[in-house]
ModelCIF file with pLDDT and N, C-alpha, C, O atoms, coordinates in Angstrom:
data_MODEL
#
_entry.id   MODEL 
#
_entity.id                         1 
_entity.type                       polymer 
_entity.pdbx_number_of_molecules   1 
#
_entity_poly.entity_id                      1 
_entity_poly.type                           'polypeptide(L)' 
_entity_poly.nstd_linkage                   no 
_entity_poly.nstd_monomer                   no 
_entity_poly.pdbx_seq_one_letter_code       
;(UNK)(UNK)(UNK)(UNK)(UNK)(UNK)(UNK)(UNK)(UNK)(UNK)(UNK)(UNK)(UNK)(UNK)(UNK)(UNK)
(UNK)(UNK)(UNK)(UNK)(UNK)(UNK)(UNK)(UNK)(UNK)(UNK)(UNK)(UNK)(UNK)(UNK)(UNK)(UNK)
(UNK)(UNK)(UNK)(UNK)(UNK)(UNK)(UNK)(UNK)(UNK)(UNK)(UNK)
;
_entity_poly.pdbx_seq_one_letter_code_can   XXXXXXXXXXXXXXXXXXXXXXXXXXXXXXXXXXXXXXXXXXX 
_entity_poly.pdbx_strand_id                 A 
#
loop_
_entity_poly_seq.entity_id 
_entity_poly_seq.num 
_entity_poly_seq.mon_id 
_entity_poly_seq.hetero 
1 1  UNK n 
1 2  UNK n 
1 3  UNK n 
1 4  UNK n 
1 5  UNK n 
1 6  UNK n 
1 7  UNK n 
1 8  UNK n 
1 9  UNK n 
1 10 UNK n 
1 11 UNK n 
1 12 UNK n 
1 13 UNK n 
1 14 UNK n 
1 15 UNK n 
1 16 UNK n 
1 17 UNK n 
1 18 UNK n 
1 19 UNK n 
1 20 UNK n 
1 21 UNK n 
1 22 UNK n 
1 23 UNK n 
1 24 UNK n 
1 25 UNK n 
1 26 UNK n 
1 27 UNK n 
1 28 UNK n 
1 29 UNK n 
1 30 UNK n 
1 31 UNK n 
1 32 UNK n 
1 33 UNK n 
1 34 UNK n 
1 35 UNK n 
1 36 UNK n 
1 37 UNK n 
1 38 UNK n 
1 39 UNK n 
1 40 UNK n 
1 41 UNK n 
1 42 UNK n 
1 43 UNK n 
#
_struct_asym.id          A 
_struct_asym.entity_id   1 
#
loop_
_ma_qa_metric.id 
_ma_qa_metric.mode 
_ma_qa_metric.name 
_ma_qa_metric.software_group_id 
_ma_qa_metric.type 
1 global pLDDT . pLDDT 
2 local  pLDDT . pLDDT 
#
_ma_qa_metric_global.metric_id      1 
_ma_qa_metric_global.metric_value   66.30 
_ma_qa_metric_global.model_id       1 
_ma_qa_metric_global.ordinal_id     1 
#
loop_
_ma_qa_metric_local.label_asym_id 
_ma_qa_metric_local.label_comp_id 
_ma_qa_metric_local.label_seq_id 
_ma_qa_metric_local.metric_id 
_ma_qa_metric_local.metric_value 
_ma_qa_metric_local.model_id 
_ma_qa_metric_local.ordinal_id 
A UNK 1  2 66.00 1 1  
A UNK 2  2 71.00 1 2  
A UNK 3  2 73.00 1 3  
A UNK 4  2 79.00 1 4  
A UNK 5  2 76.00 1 5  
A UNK 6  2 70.00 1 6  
A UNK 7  2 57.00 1 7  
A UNK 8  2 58.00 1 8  
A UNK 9  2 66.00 1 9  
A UNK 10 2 77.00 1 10 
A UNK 11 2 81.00 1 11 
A UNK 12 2 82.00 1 12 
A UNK 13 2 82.00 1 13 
A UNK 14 2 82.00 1 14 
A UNK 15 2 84.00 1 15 
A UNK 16 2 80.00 1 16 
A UNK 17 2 79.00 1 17 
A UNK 18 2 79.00 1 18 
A UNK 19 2 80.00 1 19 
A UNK 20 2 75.00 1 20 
A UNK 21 2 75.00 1 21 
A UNK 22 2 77.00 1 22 
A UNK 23 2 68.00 1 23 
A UNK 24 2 70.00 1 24 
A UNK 25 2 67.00 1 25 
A UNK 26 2 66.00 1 26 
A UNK 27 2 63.00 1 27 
A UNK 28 2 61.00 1 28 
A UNK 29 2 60.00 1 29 
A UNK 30 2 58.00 1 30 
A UNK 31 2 59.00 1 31 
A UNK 32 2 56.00 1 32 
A UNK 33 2 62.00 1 33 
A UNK 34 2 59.00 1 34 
A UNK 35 2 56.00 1 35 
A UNK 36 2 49.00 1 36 
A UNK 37 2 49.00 1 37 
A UNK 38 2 48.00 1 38 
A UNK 39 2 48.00 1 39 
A UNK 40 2 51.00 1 40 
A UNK 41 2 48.00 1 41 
A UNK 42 2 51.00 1 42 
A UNK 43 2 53.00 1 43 
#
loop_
_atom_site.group_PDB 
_atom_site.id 
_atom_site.type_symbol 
_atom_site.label_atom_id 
_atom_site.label_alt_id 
_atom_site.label_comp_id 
_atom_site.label_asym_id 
_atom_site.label_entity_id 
_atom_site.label_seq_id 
_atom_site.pdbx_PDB_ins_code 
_atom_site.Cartn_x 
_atom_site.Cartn_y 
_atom_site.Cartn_z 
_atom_site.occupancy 
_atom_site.B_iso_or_equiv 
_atom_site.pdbx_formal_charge 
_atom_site.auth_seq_id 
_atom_site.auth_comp_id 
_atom_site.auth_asym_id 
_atom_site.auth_atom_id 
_atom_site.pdbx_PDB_model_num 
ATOM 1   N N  . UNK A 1 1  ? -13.168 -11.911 52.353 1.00 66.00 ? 1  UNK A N  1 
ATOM 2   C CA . UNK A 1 1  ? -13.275 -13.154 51.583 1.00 66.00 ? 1  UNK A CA 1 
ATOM 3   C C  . UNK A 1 1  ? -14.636 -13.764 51.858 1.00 66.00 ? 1  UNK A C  1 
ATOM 4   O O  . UNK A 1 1  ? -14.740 -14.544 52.805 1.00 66.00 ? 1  UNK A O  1 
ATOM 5   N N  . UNK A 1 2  ? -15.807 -13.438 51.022 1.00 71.00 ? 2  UNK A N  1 
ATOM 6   C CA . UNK A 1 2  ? -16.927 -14.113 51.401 1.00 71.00 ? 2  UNK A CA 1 
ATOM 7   C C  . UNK A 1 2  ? -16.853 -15.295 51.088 1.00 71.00 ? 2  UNK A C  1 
ATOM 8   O O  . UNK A 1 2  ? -16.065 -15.758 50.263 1.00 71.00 ? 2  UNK A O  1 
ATOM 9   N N  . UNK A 1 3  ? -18.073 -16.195 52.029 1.00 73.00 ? 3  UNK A N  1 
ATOM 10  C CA . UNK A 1 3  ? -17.904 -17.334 52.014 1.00 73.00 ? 3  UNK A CA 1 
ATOM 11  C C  . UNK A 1 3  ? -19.514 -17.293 52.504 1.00 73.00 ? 3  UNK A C  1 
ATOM 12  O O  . UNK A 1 3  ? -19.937 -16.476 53.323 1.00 73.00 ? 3  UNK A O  1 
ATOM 13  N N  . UNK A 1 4  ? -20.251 -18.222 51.916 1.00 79.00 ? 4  UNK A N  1 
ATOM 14  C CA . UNK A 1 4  ? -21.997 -18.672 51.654 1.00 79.00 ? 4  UNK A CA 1 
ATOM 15  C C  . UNK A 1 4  ? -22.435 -19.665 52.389 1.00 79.00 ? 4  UNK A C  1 
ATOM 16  O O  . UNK A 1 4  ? -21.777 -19.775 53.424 1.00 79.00 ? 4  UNK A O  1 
ATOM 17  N N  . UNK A 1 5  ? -23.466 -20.604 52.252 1.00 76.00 ? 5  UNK A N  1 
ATOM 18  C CA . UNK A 1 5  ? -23.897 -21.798 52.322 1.00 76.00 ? 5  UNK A CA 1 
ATOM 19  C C  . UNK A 1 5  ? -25.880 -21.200 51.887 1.00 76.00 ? 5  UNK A C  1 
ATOM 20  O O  . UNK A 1 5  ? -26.648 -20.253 51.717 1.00 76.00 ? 5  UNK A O  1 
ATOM 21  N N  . UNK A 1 6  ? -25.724 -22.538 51.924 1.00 70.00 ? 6  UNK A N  1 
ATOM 22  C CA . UNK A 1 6  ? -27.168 -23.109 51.150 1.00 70.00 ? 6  UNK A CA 1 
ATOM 23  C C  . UNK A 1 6  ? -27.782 -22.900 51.851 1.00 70.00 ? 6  UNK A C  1 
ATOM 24  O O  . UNK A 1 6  ? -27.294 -22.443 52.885 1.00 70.00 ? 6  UNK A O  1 
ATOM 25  N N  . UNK A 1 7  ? -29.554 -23.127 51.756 1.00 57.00 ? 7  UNK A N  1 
ATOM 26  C CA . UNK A 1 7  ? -30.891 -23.384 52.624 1.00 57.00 ? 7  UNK A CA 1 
ATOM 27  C C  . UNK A 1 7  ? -30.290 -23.966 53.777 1.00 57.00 ? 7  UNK A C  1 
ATOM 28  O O  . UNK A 1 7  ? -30.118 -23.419 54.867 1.00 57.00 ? 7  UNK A O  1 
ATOM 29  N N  . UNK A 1 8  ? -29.917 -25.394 53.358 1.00 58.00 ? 8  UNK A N  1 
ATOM 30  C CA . UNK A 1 8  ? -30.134 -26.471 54.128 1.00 58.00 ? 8  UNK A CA 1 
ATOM 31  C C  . UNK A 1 8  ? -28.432 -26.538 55.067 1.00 58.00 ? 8  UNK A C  1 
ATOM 32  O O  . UNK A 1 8  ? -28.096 -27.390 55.890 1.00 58.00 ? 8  UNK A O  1 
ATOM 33  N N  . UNK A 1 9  ? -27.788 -25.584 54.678 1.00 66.00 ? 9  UNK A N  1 
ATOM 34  C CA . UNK A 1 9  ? -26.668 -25.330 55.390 1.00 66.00 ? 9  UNK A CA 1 
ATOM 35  C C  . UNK A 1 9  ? -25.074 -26.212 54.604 1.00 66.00 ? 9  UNK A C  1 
ATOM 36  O O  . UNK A 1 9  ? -24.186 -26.813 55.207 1.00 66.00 ? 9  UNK A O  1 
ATOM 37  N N  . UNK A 1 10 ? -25.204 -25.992 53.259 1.00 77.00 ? 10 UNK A N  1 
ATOM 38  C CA . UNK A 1 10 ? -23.932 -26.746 52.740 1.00 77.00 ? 10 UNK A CA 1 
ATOM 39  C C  . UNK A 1 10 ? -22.966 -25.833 52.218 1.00 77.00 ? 10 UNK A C  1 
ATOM 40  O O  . UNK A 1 10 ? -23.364 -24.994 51.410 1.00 77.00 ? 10 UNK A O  1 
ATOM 41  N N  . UNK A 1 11 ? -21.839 -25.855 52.524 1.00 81.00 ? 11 UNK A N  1 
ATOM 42  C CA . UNK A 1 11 ? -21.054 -24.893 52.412 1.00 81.00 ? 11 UNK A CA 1 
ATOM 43  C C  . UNK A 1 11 ? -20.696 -24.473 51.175 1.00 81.00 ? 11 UNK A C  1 
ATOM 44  O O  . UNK A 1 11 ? -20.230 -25.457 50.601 1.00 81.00 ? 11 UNK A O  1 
ATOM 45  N N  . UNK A 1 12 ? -20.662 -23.310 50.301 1.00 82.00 ? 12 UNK A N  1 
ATOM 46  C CA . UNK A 1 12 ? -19.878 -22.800 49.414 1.00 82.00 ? 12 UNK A CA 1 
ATOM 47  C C  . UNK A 1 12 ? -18.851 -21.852 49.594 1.00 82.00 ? 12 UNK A C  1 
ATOM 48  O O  . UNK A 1 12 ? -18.821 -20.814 50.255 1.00 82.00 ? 12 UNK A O  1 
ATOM 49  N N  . UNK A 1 13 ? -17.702 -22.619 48.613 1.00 82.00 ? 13 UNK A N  1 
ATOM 50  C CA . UNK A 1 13 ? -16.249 -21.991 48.947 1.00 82.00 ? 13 UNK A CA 1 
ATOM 51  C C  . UNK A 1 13 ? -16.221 -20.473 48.723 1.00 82.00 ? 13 UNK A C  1 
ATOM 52  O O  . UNK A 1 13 ? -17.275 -19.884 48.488 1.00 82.00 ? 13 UNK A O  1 
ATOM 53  N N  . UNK A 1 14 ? -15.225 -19.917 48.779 1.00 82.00 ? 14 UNK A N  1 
ATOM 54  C CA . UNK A 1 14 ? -15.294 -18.044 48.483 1.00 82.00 ? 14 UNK A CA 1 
ATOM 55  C C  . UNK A 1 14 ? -15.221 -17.577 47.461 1.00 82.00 ? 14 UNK A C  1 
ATOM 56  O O  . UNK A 1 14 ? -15.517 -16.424 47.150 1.00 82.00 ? 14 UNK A O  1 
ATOM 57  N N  . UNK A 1 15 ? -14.516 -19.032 46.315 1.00 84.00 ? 15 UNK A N  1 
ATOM 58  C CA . UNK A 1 15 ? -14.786 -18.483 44.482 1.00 84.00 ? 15 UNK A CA 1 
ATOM 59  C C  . UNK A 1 15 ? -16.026 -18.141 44.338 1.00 84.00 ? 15 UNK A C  1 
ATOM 60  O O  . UNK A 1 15 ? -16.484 -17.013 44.153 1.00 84.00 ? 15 UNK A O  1 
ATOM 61  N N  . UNK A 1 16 ? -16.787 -19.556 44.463 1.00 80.00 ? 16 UNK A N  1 
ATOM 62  C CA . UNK A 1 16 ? -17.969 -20.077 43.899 1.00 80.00 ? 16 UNK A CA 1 
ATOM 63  C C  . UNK A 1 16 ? -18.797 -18.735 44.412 1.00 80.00 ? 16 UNK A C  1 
ATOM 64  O O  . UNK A 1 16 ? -19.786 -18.419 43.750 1.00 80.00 ? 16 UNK A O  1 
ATOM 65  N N  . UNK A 1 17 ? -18.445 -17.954 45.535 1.00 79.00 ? 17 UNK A N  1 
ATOM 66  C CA . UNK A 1 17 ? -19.578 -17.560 45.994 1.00 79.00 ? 17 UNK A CA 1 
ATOM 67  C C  . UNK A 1 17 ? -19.254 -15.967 45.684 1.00 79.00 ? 17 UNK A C  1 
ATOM 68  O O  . UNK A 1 17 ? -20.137 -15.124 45.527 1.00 79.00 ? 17 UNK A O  1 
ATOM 69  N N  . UNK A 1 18 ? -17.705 -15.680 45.619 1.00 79.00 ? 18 UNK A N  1 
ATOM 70  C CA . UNK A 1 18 ? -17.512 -14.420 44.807 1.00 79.00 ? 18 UNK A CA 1 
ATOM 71  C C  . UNK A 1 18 ? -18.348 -14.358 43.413 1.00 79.00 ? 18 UNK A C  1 
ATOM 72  O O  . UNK A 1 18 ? -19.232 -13.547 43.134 1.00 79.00 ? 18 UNK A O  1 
ATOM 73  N N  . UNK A 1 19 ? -17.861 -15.390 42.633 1.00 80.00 ? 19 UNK A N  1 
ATOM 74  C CA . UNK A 1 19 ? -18.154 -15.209 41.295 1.00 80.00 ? 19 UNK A CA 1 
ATOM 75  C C  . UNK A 1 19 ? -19.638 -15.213 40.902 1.00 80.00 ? 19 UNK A C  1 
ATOM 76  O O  . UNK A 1 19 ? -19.801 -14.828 39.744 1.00 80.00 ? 19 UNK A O  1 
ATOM 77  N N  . UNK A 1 20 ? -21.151 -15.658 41.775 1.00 75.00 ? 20 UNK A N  1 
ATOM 78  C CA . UNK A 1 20 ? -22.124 -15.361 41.670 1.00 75.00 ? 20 UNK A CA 1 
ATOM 79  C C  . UNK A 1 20 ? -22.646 -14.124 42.623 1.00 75.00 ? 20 UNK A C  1 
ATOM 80  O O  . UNK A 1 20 ? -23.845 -13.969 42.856 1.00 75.00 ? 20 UNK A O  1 
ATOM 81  N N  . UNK A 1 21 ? -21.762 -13.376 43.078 1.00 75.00 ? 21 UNK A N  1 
ATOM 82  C CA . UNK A 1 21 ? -22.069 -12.094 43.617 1.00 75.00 ? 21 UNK A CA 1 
ATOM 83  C C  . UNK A 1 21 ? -22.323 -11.342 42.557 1.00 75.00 ? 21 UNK A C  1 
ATOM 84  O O  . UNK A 1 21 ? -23.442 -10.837 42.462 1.00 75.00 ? 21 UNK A O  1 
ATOM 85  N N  . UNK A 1 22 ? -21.274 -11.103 41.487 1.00 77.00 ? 22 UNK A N  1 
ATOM 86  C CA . UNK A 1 22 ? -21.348 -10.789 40.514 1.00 77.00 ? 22 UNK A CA 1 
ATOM 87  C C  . UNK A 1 22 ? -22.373 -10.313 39.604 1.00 77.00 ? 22 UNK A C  1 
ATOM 88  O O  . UNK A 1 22 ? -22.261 -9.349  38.847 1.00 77.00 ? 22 UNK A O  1 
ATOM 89  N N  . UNK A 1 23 ? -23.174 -10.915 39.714 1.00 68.00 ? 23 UNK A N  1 
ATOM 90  C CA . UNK A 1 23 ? -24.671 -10.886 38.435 1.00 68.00 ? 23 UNK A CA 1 
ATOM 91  C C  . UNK A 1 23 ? -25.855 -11.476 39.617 1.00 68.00 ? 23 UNK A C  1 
ATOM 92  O O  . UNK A 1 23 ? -25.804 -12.696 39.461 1.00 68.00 ? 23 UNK A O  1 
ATOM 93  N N  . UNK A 1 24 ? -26.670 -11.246 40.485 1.00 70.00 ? 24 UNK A N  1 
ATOM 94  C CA . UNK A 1 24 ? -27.813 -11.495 41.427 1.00 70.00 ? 24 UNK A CA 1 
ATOM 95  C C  . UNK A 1 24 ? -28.532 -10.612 41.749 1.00 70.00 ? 24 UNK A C  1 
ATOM 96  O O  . UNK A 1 24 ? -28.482 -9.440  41.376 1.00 70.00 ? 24 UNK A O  1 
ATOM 97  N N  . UNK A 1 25 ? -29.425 -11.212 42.631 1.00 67.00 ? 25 UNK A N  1 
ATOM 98  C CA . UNK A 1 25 ? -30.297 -10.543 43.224 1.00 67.00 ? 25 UNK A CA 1 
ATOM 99  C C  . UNK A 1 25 ? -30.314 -10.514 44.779 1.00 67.00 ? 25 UNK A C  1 
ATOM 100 O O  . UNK A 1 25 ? -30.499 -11.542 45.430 1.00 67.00 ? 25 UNK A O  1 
ATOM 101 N N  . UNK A 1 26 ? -30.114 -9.297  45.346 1.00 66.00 ? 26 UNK A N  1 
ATOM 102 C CA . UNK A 1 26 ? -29.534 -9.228  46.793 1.00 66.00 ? 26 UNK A CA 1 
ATOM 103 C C  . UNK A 1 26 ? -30.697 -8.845  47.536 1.00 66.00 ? 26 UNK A C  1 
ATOM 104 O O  . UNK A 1 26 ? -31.169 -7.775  47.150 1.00 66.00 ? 26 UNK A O  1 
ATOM 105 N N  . UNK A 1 27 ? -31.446 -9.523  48.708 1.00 63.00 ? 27 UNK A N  1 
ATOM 106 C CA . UNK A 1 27 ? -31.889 -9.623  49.272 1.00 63.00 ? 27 UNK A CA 1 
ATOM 107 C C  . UNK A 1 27 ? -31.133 -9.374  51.053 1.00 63.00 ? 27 UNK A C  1 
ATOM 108 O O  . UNK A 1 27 ? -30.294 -10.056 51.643 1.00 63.00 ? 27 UNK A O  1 
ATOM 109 N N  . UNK A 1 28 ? -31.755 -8.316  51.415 1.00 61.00 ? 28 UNK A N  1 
ATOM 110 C CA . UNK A 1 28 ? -31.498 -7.939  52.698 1.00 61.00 ? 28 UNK A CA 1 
ATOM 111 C C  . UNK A 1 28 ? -32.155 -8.331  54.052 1.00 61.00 ? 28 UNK A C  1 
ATOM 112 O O  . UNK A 1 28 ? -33.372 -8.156  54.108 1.00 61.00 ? 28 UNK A O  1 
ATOM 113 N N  . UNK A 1 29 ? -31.626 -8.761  54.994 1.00 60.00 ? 29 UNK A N  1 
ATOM 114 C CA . UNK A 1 29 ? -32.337 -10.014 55.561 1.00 60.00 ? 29 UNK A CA 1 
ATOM 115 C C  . UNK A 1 29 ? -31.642 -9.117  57.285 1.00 60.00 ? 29 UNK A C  1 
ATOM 116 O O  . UNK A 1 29 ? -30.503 -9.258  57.731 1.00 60.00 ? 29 UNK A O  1 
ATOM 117 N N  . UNK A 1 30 ? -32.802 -8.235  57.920 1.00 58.00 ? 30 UNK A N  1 
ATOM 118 C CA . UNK A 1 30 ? -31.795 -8.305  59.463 1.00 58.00 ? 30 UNK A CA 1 
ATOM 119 C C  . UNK A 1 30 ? -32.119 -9.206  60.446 1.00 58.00 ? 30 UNK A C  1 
ATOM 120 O O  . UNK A 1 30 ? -33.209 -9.752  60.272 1.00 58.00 ? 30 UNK A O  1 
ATOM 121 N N  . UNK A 1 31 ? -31.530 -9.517  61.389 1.00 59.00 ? 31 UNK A N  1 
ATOM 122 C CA . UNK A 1 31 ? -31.653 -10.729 62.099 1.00 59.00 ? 31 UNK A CA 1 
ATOM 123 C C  . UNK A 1 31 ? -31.489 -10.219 63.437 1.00 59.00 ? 31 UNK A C  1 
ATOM 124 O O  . UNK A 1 31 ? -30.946 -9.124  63.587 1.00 59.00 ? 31 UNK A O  1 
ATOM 125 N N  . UNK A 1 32 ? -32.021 -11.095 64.737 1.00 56.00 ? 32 UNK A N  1 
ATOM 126 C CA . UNK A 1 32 ? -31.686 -10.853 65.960 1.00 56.00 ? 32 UNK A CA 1 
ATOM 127 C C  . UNK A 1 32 ? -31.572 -11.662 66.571 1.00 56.00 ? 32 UNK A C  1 
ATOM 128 O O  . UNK A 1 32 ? -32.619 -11.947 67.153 1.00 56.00 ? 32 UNK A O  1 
ATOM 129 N N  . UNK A 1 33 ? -30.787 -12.258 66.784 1.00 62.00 ? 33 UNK A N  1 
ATOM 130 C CA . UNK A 1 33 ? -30.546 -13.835 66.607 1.00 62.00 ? 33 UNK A CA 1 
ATOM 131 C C  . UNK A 1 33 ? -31.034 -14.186 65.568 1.00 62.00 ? 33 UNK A C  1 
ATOM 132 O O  . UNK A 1 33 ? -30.827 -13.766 64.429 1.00 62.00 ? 33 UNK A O  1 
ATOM 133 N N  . UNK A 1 34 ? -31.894 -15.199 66.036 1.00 59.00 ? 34 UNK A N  1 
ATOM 134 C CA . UNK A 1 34 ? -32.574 -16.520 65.097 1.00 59.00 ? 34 UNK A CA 1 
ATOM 135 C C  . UNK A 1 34 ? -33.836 -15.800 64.582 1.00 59.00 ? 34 UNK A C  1 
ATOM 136 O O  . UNK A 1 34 ? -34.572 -16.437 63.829 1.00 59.00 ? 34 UNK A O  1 
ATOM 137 N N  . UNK A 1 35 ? -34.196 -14.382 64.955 1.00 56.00 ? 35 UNK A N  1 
ATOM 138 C CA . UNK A 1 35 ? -35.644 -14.035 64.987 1.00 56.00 ? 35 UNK A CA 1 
ATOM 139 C C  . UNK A 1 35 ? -34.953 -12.727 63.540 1.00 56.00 ? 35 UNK A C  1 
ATOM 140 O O  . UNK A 1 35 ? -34.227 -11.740 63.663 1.00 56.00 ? 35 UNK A O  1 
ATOM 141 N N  . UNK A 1 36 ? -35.622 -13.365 62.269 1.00 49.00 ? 36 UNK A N  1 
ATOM 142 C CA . UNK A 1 36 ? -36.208 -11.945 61.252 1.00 49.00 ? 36 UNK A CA 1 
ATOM 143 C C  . UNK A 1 36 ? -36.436 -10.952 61.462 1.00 49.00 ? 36 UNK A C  1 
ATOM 144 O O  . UNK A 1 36 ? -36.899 -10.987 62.602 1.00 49.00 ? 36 UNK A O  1 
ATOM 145 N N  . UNK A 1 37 ? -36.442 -9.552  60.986 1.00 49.00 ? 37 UNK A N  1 
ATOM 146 C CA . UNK A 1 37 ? -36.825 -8.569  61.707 1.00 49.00 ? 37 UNK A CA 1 
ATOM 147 C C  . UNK A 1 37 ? -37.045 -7.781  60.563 1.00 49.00 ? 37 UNK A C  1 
ATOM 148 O O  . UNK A 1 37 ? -37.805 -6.813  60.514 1.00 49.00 ? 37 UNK A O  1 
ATOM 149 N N  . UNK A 1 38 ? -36.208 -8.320  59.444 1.00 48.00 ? 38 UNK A N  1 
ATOM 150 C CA . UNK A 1 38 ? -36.556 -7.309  58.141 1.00 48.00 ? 38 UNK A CA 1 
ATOM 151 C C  . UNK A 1 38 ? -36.329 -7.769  57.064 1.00 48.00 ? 38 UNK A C  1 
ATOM 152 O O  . UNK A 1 38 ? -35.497 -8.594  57.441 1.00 48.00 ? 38 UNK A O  1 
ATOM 153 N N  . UNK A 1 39 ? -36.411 -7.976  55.575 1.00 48.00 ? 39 UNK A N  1 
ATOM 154 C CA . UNK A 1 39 ? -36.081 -8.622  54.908 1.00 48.00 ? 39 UNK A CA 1 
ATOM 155 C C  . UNK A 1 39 ? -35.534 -7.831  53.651 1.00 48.00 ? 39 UNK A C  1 
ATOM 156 O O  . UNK A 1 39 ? -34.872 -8.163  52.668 1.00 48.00 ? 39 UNK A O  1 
ATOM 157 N N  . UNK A 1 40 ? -36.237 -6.324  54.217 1.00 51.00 ? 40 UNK A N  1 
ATOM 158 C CA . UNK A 1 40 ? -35.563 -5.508  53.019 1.00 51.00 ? 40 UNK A CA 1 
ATOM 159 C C  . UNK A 1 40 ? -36.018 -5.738  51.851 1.00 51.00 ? 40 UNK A C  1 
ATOM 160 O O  . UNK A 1 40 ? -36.867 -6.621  51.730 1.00 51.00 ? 40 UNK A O  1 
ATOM 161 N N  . UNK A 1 41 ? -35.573 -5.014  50.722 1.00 48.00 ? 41 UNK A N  1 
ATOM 162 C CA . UNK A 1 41 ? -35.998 -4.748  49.316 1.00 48.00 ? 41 UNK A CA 1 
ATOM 163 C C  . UNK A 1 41 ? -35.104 -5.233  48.311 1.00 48.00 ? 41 UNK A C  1 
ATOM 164 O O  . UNK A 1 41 ? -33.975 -4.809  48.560 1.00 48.00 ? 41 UNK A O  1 
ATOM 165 N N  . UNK A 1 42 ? -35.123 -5.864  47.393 1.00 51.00 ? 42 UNK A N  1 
ATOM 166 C CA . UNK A 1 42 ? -34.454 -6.770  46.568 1.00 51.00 ? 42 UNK A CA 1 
ATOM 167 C C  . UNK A 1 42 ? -33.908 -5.760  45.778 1.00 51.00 ? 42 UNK A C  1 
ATOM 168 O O  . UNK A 1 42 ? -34.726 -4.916  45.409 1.00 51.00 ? 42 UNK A O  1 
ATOM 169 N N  . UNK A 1 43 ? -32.003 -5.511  45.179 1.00 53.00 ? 43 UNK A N  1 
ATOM 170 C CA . UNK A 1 43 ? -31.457 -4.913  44.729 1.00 53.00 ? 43 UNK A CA 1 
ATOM 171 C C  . UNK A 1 43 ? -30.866 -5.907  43.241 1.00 53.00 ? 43 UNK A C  1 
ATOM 172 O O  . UNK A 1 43 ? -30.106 -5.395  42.419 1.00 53.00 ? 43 UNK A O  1 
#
């Protein structure tokens, strides 16, 4: 059941955030903690 939030950290529910999975642009982002490490190639 995914579940999102914003930039600035505001939550979106698991519809809202199913139903724009749907049709986007997915950006791959690895993390290590707090530290970026990759951002990957836009699908």
């Amino acid at each position: 059941t995914p579940t999102a939030s914003t930039s600035d950290q505001t939550h979106v529910g698991a519809v809202t955030t199913e139903t724009l999975l749907c049709d986007c642009v997915i950006h791959r982002v690895l993390r290590a903690g707090n530290t970026i490490l990759n951002y990957g190639r836009a699908t």
